[in-house]
N, C-alpha and C. Protein backbone atom coordinates (compact mmCIF):
# COMPACT_ATOMS: atom_id res chain seq x y z
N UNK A 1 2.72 21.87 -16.91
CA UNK A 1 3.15 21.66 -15.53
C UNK A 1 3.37 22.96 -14.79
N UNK A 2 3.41 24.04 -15.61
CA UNK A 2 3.17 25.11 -15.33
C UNK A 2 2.04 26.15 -13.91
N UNK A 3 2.23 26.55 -12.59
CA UNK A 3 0.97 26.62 -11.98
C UNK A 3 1.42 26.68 -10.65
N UNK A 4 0.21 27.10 -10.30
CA UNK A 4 0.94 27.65 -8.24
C UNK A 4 0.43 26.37 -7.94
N UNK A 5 -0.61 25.35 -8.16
CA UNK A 5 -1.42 24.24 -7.52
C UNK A 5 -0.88 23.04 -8.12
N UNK A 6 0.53 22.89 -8.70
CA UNK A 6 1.54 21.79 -8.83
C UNK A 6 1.81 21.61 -8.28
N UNK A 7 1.85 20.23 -7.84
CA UNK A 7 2.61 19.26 -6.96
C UNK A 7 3.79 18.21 -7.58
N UNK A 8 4.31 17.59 -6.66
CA UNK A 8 5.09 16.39 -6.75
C UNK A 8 4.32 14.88 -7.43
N UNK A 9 3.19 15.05 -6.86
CA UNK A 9 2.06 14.21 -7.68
C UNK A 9 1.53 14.85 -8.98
N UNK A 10 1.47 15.63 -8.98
CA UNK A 10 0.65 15.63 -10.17
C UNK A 10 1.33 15.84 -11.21
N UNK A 11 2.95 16.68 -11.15
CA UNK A 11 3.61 17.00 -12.34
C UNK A 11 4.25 15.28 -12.66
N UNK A 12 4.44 14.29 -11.63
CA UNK A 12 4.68 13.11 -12.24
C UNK A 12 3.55 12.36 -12.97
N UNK A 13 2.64 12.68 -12.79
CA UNK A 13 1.76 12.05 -13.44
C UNK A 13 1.65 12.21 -14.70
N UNK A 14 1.76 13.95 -14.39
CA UNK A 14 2.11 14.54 -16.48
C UNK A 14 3.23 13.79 -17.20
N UNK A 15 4.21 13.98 -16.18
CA UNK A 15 4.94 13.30 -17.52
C UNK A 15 5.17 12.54 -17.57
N UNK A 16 4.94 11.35 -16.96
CA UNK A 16 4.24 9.96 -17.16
C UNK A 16 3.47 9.79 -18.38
N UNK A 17 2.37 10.68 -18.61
CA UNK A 17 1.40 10.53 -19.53
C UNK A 17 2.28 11.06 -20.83
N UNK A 18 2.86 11.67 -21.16
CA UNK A 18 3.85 12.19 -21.72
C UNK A 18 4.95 10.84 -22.71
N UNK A 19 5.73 10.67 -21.49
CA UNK A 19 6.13 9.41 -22.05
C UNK A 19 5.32 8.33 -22.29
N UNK A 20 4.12 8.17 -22.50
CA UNK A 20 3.28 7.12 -22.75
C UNK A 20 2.54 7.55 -24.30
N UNK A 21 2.66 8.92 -24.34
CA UNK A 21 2.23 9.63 -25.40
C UNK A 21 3.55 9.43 -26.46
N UNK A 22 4.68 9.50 -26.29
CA UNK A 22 5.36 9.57 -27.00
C UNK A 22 5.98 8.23 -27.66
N UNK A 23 5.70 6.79 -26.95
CA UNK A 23 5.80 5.65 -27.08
C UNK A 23 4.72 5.42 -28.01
N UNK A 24 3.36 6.11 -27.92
CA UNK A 24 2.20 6.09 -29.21
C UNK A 24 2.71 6.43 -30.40
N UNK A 25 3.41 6.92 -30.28
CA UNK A 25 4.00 8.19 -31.67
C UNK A 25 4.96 7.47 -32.53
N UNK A 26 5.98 6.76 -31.15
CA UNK A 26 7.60 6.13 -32.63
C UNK A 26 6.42 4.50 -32.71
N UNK A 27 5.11 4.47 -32.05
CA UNK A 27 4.51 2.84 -32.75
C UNK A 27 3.79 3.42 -34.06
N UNK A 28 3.00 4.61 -33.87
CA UNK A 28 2.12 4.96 -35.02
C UNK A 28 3.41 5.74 -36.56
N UNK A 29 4.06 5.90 -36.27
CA UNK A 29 4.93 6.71 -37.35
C UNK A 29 6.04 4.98 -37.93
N UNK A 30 6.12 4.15 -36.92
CA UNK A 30 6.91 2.87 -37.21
C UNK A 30 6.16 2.65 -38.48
N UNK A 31 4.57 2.49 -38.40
CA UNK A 31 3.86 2.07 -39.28
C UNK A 31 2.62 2.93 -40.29
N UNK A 32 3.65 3.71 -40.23
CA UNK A 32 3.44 5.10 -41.18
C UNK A 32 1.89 5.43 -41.23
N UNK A 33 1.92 5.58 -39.81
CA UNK A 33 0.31 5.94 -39.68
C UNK A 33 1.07 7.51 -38.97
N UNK A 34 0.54 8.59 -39.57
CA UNK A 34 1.02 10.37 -39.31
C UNK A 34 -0.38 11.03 -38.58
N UNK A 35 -1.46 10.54 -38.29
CA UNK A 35 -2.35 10.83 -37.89
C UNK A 35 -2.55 11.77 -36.55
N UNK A 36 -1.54 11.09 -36.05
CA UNK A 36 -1.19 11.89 -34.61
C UNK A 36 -0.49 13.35 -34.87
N UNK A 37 0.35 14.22 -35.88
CA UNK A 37 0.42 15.01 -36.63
C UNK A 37 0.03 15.46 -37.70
N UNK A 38 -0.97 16.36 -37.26
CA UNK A 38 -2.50 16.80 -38.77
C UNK A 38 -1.15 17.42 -39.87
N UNK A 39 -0.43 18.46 -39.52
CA UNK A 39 0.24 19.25 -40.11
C UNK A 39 1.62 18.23 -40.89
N UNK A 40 1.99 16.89 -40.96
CA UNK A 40 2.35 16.13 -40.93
C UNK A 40 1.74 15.52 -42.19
N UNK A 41 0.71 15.15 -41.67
CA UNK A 41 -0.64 14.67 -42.63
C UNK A 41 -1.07 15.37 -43.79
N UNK A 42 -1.25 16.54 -43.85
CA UNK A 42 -1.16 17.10 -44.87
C UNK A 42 -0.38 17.34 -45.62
N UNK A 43 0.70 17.75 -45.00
CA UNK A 43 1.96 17.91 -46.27
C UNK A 43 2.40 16.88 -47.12
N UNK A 44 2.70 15.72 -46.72
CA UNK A 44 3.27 14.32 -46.77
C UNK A 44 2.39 14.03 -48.36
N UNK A 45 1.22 14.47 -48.80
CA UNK A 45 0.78 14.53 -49.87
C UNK A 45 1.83 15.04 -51.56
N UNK A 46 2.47 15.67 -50.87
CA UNK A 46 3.56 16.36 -51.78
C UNK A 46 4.76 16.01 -51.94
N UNK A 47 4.75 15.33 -51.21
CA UNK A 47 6.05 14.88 -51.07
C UNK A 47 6.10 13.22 -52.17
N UNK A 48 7.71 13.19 -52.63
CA UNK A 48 8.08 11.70 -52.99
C UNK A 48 8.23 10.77 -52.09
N UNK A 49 8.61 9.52 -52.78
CA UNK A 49 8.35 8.48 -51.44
C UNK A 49 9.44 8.18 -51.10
N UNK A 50 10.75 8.96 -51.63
CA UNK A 50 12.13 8.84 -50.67
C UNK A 50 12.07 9.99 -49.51
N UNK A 51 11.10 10.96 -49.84
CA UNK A 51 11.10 12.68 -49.08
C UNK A 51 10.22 11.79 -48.26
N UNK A 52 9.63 10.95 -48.37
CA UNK A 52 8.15 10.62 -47.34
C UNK A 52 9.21 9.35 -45.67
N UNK A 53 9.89 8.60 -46.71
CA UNK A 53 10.87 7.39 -46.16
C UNK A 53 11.84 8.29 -45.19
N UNK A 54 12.30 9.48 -45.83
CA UNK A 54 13.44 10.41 -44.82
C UNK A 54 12.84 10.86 -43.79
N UNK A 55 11.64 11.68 -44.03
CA UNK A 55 10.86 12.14 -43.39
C UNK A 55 10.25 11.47 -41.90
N UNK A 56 9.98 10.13 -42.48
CA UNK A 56 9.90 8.86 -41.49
C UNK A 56 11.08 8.93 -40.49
N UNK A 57 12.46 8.57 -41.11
CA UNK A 57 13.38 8.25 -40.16
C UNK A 57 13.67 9.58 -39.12
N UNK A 58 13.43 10.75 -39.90
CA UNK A 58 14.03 11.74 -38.93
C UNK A 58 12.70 11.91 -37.71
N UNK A 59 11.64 12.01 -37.75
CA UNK A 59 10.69 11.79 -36.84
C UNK A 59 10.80 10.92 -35.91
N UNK A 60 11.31 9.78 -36.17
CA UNK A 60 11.10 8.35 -35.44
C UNK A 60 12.14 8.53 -34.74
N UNK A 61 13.72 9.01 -35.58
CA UNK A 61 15.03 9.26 -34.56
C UNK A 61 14.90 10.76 -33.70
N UNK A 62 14.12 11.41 -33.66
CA UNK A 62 13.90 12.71 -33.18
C UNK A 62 13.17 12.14 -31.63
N UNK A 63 11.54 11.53 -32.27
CA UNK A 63 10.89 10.54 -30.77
C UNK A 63 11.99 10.19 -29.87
N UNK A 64 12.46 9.37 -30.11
CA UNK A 64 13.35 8.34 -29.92
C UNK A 64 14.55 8.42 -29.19
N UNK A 65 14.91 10.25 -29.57
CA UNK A 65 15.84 10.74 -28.48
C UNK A 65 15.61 11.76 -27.23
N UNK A 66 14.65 12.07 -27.75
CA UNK A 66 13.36 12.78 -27.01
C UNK A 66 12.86 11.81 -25.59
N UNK A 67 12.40 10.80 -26.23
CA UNK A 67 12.35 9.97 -24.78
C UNK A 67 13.54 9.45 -24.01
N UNK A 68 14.68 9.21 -24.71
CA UNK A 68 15.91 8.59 -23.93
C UNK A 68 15.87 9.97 -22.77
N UNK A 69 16.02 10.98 -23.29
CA UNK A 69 16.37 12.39 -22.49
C UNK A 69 15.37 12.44 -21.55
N UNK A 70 14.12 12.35 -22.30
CA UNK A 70 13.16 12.85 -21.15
C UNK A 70 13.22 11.75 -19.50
N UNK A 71 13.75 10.08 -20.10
CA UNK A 71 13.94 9.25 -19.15
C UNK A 71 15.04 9.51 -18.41
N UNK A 72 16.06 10.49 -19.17
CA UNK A 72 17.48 10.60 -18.04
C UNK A 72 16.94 12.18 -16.97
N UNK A 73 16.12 12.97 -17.74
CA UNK A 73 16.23 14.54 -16.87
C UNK A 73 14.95 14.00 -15.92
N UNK A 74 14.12 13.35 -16.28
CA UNK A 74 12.71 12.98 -15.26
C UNK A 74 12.92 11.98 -14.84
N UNK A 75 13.28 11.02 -14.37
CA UNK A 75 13.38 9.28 -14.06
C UNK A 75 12.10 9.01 -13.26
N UNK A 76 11.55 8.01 -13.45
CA UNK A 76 9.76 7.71 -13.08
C UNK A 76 10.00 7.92 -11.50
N UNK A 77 9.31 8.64 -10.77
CA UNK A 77 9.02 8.81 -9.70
C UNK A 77 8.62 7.43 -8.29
N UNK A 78 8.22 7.22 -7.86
CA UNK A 78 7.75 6.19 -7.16
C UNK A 78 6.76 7.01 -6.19
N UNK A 79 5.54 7.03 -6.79
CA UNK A 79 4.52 7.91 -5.81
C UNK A 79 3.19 7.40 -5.63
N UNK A 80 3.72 5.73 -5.56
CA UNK A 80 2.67 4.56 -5.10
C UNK A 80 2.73 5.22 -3.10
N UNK A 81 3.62 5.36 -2.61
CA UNK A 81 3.32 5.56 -1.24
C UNK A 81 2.90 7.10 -0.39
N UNK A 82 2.88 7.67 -1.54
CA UNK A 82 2.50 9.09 -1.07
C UNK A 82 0.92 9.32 -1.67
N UNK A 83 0.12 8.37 -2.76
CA UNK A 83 -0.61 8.96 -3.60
C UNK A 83 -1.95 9.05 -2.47
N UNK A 84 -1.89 8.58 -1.74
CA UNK A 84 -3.33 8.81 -0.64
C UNK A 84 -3.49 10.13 -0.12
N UNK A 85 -2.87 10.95 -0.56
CA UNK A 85 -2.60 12.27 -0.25
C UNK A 85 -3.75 13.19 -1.15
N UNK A 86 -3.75 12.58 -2.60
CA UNK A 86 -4.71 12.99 -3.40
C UNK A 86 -5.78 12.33 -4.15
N UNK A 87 -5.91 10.82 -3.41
CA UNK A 87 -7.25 9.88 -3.99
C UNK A 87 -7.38 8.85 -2.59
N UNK A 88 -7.88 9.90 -1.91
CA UNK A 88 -8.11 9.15 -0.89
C UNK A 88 -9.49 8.35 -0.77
N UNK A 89 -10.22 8.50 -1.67
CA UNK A 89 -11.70 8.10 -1.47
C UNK A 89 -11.67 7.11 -3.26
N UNK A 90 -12.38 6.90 -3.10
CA UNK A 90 -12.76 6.06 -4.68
C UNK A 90 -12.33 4.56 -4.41
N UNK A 91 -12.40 3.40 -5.66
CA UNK A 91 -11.99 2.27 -5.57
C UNK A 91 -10.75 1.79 -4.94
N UNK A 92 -10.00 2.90 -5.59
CA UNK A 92 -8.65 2.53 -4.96
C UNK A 92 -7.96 3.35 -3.47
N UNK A 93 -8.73 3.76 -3.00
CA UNK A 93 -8.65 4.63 -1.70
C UNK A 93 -7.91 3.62 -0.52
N UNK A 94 -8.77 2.71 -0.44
CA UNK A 94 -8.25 1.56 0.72
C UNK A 94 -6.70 0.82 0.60
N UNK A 95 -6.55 0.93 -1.26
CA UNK A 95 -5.21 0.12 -2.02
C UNK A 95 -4.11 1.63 -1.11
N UNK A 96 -4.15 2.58 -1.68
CA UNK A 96 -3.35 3.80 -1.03
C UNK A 96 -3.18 3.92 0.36
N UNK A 97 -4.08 3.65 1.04
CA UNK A 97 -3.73 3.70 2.43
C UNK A 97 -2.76 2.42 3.22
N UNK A 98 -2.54 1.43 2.18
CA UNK A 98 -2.05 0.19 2.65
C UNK A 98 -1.03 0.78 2.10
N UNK A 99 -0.72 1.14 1.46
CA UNK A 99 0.40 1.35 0.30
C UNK A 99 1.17 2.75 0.89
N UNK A 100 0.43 3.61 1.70
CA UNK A 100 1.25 4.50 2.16
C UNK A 100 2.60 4.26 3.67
N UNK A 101 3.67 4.91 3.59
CA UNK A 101 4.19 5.22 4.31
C UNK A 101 4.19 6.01 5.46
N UNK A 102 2.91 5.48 6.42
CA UNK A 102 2.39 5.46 7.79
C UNK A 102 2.65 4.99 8.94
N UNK A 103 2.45 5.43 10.07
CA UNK A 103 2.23 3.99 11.20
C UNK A 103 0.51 3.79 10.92
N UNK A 104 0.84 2.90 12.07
CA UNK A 104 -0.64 2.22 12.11
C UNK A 104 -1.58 2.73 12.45
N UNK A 105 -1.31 3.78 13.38
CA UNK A 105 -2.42 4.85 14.16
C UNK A 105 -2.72 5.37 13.26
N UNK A 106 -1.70 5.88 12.43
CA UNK A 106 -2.08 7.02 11.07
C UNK A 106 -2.67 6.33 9.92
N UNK A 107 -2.85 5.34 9.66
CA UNK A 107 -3.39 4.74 8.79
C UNK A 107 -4.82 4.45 9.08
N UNK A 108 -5.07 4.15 10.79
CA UNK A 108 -6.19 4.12 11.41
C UNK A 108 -7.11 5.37 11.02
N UNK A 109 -6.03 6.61 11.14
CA UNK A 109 -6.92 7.86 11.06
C UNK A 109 -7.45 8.07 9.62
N UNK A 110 -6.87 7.59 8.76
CA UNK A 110 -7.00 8.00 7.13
C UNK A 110 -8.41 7.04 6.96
N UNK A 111 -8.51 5.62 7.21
CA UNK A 111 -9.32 4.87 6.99
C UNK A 111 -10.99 5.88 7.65
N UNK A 112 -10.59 6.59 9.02
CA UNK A 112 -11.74 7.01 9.28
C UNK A 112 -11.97 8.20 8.21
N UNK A 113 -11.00 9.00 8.16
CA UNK A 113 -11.43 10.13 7.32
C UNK A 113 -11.90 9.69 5.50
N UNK A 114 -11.95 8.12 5.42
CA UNK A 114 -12.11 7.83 4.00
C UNK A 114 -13.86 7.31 4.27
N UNK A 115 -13.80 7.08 5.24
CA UNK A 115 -15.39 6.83 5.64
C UNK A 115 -16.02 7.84 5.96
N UNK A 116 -15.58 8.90 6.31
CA UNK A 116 -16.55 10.31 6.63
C UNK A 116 -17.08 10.50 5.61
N UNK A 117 -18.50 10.52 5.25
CA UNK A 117 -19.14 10.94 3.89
C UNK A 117 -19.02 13.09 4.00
N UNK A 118 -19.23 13.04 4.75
CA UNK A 118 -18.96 14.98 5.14
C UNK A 118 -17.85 15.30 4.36
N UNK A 119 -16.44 14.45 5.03
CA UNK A 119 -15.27 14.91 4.59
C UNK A 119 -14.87 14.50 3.03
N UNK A 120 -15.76 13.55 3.10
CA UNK A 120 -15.41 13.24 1.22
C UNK A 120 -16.12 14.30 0.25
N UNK A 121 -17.57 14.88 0.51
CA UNK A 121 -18.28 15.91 -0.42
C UNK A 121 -17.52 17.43 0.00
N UNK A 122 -16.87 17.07 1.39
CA UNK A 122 -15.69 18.64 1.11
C UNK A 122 -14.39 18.39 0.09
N UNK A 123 -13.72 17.38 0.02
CA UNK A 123 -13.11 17.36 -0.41
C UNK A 123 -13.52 17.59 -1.93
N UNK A 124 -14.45 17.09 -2.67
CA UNK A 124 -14.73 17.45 -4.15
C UNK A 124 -14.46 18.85 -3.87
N UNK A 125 -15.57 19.65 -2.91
CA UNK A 125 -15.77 20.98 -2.98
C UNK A 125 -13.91 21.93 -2.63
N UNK A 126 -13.09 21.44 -2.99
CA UNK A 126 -12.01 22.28 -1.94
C UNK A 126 -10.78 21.69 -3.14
N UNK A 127 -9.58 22.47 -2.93
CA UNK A 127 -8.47 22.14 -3.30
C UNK A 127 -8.18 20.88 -2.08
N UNK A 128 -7.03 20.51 -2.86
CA UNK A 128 -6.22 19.26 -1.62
C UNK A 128 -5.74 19.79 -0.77
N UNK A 129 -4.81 21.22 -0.91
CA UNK A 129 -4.28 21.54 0.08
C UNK A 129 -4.82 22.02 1.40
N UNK A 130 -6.23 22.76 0.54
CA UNK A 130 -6.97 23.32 1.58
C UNK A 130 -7.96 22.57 2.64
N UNK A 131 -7.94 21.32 1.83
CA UNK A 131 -8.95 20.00 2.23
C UNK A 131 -7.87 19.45 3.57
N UNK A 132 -6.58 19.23 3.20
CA UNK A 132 -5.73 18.73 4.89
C UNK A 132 -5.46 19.91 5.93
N UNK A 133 -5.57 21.06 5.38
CA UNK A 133 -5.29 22.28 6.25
C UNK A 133 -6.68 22.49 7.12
N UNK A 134 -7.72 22.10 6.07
CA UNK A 134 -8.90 22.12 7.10
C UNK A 134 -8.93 20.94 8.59
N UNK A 135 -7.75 19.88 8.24
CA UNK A 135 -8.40 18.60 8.84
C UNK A 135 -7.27 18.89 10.25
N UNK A 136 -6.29 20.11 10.34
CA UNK A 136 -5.28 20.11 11.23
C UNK A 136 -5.42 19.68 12.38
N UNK A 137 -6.87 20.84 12.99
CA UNK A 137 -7.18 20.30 14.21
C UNK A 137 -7.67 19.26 15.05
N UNK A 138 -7.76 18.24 14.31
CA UNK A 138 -8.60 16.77 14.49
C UNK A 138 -7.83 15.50 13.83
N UNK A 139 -7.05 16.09 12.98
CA UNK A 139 -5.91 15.06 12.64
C UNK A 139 -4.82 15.73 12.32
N UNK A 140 -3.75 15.86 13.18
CA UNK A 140 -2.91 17.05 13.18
C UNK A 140 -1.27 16.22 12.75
N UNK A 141 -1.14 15.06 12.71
CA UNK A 141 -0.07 14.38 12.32
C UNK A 141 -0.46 14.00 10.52
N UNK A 142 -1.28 13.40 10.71
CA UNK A 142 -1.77 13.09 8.94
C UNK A 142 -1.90 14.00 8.16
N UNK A 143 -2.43 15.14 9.00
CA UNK A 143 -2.66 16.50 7.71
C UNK A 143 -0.92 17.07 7.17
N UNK A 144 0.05 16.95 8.58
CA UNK A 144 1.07 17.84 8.70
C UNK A 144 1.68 17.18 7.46
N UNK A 145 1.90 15.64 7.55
CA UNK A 145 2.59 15.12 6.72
C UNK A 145 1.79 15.21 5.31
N UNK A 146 0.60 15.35 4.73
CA UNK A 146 -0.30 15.70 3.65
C UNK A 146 0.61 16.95 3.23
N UNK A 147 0.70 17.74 3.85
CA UNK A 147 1.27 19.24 3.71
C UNK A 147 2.55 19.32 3.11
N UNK A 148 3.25 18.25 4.02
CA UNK A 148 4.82 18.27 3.94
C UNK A 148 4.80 17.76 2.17
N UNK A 149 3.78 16.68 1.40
CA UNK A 149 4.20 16.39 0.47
C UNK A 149 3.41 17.15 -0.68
N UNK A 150 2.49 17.73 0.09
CA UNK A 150 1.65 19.28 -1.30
C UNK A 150 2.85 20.31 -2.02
N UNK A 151 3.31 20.44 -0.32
CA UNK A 151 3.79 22.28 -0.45
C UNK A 151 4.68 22.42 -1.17
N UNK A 152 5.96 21.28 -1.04
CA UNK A 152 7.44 21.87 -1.73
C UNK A 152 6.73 21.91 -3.57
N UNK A 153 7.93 23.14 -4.03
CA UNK A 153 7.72 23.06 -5.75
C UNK A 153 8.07 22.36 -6.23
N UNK A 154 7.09 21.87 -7.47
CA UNK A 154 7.61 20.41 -8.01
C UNK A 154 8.09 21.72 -9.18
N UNK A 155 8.14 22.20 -9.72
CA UNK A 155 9.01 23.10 -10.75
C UNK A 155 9.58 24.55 -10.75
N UNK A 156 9.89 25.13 -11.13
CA UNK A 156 10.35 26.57 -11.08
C UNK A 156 9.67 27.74 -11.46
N UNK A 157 8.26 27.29 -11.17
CA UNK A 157 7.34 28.37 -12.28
C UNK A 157 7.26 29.60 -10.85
N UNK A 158 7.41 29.38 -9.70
CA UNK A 158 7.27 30.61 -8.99
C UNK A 158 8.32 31.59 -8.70
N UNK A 159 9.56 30.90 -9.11
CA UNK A 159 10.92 31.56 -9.42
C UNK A 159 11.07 32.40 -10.58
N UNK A 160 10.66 31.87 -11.67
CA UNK A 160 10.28 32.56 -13.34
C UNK A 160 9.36 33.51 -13.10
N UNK A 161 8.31 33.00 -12.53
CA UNK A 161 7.33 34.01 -12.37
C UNK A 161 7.99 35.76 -11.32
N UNK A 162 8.67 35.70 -10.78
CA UNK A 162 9.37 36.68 -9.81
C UNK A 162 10.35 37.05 -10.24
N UNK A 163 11.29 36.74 -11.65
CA UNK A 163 11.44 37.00 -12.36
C UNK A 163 11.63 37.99 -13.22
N UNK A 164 9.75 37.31 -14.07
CA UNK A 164 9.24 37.94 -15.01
C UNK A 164 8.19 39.34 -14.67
N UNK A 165 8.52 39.42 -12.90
CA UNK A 165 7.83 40.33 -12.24
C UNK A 165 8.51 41.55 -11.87
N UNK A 166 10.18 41.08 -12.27
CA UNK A 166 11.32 41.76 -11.16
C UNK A 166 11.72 42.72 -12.63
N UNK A 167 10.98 42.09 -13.88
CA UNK A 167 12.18 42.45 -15.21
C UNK A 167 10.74 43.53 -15.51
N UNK A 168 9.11 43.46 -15.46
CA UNK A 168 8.76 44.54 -15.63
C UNK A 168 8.18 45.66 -14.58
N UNK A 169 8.85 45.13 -13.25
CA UNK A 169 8.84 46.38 -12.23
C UNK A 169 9.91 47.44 -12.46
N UNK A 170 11.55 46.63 -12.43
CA UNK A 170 12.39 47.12 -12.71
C UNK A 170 13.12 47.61 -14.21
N UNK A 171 12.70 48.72 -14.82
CA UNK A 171 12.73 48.76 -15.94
C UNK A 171 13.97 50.14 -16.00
N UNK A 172 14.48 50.56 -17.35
CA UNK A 172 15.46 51.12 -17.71
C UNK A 172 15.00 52.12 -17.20
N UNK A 173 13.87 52.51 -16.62
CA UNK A 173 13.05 54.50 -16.43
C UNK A 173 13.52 54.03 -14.90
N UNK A 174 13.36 53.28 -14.65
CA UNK A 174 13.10 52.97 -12.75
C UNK A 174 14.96 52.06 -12.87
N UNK A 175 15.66 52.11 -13.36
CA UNK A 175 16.78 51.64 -12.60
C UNK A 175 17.73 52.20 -11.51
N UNK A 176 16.88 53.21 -10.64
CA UNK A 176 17.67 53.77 -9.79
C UNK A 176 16.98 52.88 -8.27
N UNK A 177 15.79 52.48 -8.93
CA UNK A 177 15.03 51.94 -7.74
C UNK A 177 15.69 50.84 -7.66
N UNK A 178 15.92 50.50 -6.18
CA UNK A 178 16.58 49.62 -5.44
C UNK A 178 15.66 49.11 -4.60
N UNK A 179 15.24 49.18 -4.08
CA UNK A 179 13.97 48.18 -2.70
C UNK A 179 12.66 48.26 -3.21
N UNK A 180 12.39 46.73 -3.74
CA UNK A 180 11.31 46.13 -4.45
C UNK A 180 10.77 45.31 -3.57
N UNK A 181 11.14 44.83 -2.53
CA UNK A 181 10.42 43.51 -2.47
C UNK A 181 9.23 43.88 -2.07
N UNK A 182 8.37 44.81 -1.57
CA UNK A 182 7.26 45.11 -1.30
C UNK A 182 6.17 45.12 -2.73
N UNK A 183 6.87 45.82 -3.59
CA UNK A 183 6.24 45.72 -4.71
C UNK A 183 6.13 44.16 -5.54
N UNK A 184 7.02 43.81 -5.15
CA UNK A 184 7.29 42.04 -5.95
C UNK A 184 6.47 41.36 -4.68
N UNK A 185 6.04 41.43 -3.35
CA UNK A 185 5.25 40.75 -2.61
C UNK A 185 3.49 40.80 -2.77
N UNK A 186 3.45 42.27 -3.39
CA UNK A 186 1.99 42.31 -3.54
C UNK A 186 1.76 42.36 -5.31
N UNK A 187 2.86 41.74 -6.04
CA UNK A 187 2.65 41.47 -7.59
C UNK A 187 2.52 40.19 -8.03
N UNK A 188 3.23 39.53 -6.56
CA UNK A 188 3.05 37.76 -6.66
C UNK A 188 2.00 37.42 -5.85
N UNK A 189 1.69 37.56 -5.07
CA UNK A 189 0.45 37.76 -3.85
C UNK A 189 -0.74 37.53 -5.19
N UNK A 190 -2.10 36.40 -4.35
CA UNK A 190 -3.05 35.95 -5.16
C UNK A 190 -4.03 36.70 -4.37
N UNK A 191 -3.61 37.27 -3.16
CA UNK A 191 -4.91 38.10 -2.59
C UNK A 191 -5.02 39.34 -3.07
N UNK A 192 -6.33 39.47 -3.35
CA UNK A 192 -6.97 41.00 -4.05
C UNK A 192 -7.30 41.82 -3.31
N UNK A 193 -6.77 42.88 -2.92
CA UNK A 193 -6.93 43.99 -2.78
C UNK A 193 -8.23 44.85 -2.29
N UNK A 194 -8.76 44.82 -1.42
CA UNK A 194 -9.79 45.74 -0.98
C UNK A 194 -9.71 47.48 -0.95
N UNK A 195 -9.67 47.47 -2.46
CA UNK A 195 -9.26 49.06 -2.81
C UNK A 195 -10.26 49.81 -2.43
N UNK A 196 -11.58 49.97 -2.40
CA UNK A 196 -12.47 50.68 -1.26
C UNK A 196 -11.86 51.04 0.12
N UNK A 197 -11.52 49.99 0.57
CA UNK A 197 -11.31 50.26 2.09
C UNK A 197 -9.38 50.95 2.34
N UNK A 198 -9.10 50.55 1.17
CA UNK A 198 -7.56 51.37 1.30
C UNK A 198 -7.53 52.88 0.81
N UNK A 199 -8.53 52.82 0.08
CA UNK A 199 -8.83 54.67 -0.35
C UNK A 199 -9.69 55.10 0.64
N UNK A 200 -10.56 54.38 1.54
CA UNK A 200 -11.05 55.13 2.39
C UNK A 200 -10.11 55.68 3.63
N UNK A 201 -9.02 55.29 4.04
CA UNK A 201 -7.96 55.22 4.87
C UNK A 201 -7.05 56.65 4.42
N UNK A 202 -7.03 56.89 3.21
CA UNK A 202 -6.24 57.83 2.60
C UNK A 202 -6.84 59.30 2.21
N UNK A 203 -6.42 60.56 2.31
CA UNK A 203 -7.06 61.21 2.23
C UNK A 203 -6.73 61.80 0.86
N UNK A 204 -8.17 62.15 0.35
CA UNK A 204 -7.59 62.53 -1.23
C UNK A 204 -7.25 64.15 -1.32
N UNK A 205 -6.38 64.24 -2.49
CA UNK A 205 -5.87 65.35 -2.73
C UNK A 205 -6.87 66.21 -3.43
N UNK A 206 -7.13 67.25 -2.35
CA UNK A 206 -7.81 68.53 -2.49
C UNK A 206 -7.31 69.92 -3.22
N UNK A 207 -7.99 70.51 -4.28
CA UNK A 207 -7.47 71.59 -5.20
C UNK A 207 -7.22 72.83 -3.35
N UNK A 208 -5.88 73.37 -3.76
CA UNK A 208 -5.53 74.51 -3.07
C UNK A 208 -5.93 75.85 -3.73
């Protein structure tokens, strides 16, 4: 879930899949099928069949509390009315647009933009975010609200990340340095650098 292109949709979806993964696990270990753990699988050969029976229960009570937790810190989302945001086209495209939290005009506009064949082969070609940012000027209420539910962080990875940027800018040789954020703006920054044209600007140091 980790990533600058996480959303509110998509990190629920992970762990959705997650807890659905882990409901596979206390059914397949109930019935001492270990398959789903290779490293599991192999050892279990060595073992007696009271070490194999313990082995069982602590796995199954380990699952088992693992999901209670994961259901109290994540609680299932409800992102039946936002999901037209990111499957707007396909079988279920028309189900999402009924299902979203629109007016009617705006629902009018989504239905056209689900029929634009143009706007559907951009959209493969494009991120989501960049796909409603393109659509501002021609649908400037539908995109805004598209935006409003892309942009916020669905986790803390850009906080960690600034961080883990702040702990090797600022190091025990450099702890006198005090005003970073310039350096922490162009260390988090995804735009690259046109170092040609910034050394051409600068004049290089000439032997005296």
């Amino acid at each position: 879930m980790q990533g600058r292109k996480e959303n509110i949709i998509s990190t629920s979806d992970k762990m959705e899949s997650f807890k659905k993964k882990i409901s596979l696990w206390l059914s397949c270990i109930k019935n001492d099928d270990f398959s789903c753990f290779s490293s599991v699988e192999e050892s279990k050969i060595h073992l007696s069949i009271n070490q194999k029976t313990e082995l069982k229960n602590i796995m199954y009570e380990h699952l088992l509390t693992l999901s209670r937790n994961l259901k109290s810190y994540f609680p299932s989302l409800l992102t039946t009315e936002i999901q037209w945001v990111v499957s707007l086209y396909g079988p279920c495209g028309e189900e999402n647009i009924k299902n979203a939290n629109l007016s009617s005009t705006e629902k009018e506009q989504l239905l056209e933009i689900s029929s634009d064949t143009t706007l559907k082969s951009k959209l493969y070609m494009s991120e989501n975010d960049s796909f409603w940012i393109s659509l501002q000027n021609e649908y400037p209420e539908v995109s805004k609200k598209a935006l409003q539910i892309l942009l916020p962080f669905s986790t803390s990875y850009m906080c960690e990340s600034a961080f883990s940027i702040l702990e090797v800018t600022k190091t025990k040789k450099r702890s006198t340095l005090k005003d970073i954020e310039s350096e922490l703006r162009v260390s988090l920054s995804t735009i690259r650098p046109r170092i040609e044209d910034l050394c051409s600007i600068r004049q290089s140091q000439v032997s005296h």
